[in-house]
Protein backbone atom coordinates (compact mmCIF):
# COMPACT_ATOMS: atom_id res chain seq x y z
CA UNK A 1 -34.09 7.60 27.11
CA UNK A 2 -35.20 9.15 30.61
CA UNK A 3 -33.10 11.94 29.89
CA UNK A 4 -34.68 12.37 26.47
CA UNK A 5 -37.83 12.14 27.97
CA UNK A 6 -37.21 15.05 30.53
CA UNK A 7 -35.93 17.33 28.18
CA UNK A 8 -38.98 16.80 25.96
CA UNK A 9 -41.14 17.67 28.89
CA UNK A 10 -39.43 20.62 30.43
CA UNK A 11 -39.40 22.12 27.01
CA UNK A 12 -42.82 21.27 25.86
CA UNK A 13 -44.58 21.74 29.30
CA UNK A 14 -43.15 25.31 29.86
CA UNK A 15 -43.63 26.37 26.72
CA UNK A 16 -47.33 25.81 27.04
CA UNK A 17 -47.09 27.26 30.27
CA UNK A 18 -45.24 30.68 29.18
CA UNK A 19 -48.16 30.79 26.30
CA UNK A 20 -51.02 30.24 29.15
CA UNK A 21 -49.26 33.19 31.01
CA UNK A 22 -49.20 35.29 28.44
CA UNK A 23 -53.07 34.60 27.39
CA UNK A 24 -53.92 36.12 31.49
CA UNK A 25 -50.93 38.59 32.36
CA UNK A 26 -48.01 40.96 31.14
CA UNK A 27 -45.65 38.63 31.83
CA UNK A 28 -43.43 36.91 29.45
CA UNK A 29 -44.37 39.67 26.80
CA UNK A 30 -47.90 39.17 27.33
CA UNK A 31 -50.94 41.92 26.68
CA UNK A 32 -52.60 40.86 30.03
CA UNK A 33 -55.95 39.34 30.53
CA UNK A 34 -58.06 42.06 28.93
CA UNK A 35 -55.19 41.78 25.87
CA UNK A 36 -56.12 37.85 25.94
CA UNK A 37 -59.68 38.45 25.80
CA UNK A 38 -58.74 41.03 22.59
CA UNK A 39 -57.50 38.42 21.26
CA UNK A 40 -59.67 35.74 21.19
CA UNK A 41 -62.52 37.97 20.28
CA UNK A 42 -60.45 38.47 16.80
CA UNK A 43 -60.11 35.22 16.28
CA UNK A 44 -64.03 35.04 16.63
CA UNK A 45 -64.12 33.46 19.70
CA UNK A 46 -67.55 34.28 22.30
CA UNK A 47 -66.59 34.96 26.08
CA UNK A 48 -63.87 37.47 26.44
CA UNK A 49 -62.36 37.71 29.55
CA UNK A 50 -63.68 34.27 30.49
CA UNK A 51 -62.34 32.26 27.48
CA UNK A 52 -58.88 33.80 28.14
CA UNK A 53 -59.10 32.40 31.36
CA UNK A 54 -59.85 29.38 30.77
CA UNK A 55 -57.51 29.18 28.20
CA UNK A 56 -55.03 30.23 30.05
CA UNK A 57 -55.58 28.64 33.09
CA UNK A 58 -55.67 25.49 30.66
CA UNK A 59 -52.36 25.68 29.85
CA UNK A 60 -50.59 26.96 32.72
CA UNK A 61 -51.97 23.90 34.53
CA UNK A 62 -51.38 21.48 31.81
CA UNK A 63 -47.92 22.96 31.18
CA UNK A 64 -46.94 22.48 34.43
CA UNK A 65 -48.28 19.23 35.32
CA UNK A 66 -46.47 17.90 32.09
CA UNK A 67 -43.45 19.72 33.08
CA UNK A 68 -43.40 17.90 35.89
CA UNK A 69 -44.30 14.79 35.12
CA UNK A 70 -47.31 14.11 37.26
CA UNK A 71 -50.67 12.76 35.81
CA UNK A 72 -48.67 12.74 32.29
CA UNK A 73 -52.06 11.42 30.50
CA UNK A 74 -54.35 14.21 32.30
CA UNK A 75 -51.40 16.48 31.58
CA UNK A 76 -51.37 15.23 27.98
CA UNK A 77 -55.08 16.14 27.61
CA UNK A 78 -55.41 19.27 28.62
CA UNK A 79 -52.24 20.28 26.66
CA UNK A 80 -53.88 18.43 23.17
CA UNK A 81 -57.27 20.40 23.78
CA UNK A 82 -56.28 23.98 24.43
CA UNK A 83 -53.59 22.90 20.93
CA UNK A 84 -56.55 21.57 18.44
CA UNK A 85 -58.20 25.02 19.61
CA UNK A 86 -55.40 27.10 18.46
CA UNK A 87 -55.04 24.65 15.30
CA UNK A 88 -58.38 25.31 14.05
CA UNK A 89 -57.86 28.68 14.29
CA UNK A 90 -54.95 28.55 12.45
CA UNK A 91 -56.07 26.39 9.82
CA UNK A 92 -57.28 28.69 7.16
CA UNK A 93 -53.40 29.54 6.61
CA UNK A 94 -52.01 26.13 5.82
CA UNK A 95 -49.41 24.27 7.46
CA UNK A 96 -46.46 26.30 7.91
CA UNK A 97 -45.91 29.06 10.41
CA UNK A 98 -43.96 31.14 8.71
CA UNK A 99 -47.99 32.06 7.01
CA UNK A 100 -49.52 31.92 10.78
CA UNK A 101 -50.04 28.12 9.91
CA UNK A 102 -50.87 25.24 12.27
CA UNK A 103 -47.33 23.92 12.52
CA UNK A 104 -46.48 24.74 15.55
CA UNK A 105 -49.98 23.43 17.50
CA UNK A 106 -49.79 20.16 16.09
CA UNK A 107 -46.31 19.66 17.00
CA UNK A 108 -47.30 20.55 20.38
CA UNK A 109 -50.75 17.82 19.84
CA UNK A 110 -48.25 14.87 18.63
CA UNK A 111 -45.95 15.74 21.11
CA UNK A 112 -48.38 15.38 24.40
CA UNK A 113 -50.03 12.56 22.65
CA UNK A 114 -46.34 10.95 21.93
CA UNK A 115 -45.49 11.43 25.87
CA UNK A 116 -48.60 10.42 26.99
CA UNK A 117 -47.90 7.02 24.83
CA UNK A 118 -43.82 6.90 26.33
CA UNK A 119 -44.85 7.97 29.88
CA UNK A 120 -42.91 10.85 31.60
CA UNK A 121 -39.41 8.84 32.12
CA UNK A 122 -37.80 7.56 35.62
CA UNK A 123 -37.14 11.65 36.58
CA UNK A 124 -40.87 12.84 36.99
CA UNK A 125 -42.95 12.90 39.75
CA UNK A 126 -45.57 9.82 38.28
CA UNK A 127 -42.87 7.58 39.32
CA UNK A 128 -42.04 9.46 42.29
CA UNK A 129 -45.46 8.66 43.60
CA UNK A 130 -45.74 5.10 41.80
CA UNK A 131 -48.25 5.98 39.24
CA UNK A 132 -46.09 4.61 36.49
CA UNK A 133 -46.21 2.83 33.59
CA UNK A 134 -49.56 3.85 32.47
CA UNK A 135 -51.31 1.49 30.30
CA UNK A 136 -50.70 2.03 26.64
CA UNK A 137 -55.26 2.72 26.35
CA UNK A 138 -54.08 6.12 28.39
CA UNK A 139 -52.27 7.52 25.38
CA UNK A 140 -55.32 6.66 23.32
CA UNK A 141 -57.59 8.21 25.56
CA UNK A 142 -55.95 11.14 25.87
CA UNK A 143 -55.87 11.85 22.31
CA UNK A 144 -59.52 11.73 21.84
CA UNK A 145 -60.57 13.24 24.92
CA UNK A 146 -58.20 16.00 23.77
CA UNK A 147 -58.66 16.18 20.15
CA UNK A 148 -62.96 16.33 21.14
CA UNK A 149 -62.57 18.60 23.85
CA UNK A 150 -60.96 21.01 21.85
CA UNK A 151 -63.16 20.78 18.81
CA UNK A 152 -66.15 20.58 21.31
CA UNK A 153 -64.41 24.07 21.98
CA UNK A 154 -64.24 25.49 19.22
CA UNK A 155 -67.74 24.91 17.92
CA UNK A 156 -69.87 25.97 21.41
CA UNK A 157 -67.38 29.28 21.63
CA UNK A 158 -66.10 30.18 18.51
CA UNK A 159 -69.72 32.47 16.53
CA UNK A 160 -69.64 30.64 13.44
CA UNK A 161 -71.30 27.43 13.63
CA UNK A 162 -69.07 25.26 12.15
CA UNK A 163 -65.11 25.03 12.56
CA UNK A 164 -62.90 26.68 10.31
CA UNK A 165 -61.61 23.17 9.21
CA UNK A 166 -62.68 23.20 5.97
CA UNK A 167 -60.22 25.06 4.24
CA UNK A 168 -62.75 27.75 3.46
């Protein structure tokens, strides 16, 4: 299971990192931080160069910290917020990806939420440092913390007033 466990967090964690890198720089195919700011001014997004930065810094540090498995519910949180961001955005399209759908964020959403439920598994730094198990209520908290933060998001930055939820 800890092996499992790893594997789910090295590929989850720098995954979200390599997208936070690419939101900031021209690494890892990305259109740098003015190419970020391009594009969340598309997506209707206020800010700029700030929201990219934030964004990105968002998931670079929550990418990480999940990749490594230290503060795995923190980690979780941070990853789940900057993910219900980029699934409201995506929304209007449906489900699939294949039609710039949501499928891919809420994998990544159930996934943090699902390790921050299992904990980060016997190789990660949590129990390195003896933070581990984490009660069960830290799974919990980190999906609501997550899943408001990024909604809380979305409707202070994003110009329309309500989020493109609705289907409309």
């Amino acid at each position: 299971m800890d092996t499992g466990i790893l594997i789910l967090r090295l590929l989850v964690g720098l995954l979200v990192t390599g997208h936070g890198v690419q939101k900031i720089s021209s690494h890892l195919g990305g259109r740098g931080l003015e190419g970020g700011a391009e594009e969340f001014r598309a997506d209707g997004f206020r800010g700029g160069v700030l929201t990219a930065l934030a964004a990105g810094g968002g998931q670079i540090g929550s990418g990480l910290l999940l990749a490594a498995g230290v503060l795995t519910p923190l980690a979780a949180t941070g990853v789940i917020g900057v993910m219900t961001v980029a699934l409201t955005v995506k929304w209007r399209h449906g489900l699939w990806v294949q039609n710039d759908g949501y499928e891919y964020p809420l994998v990544l959403v159930a996934t943090a939420a699902a390790l921050a439920a299992t904990g980060p598994g016997a190789w990660s730094l949590d129990e390195v440092l003896g933070l581990t198990p984490y009660p069960l209520w830290w799974a919990a908290l980190a999906l609501v913390v997550g899943l408001g933060s990024g909604l809380l998001t979305r409707l202070v930055l994003h110009r329309s007033a309500v989020p493109a939820i609705s289907g409309r």
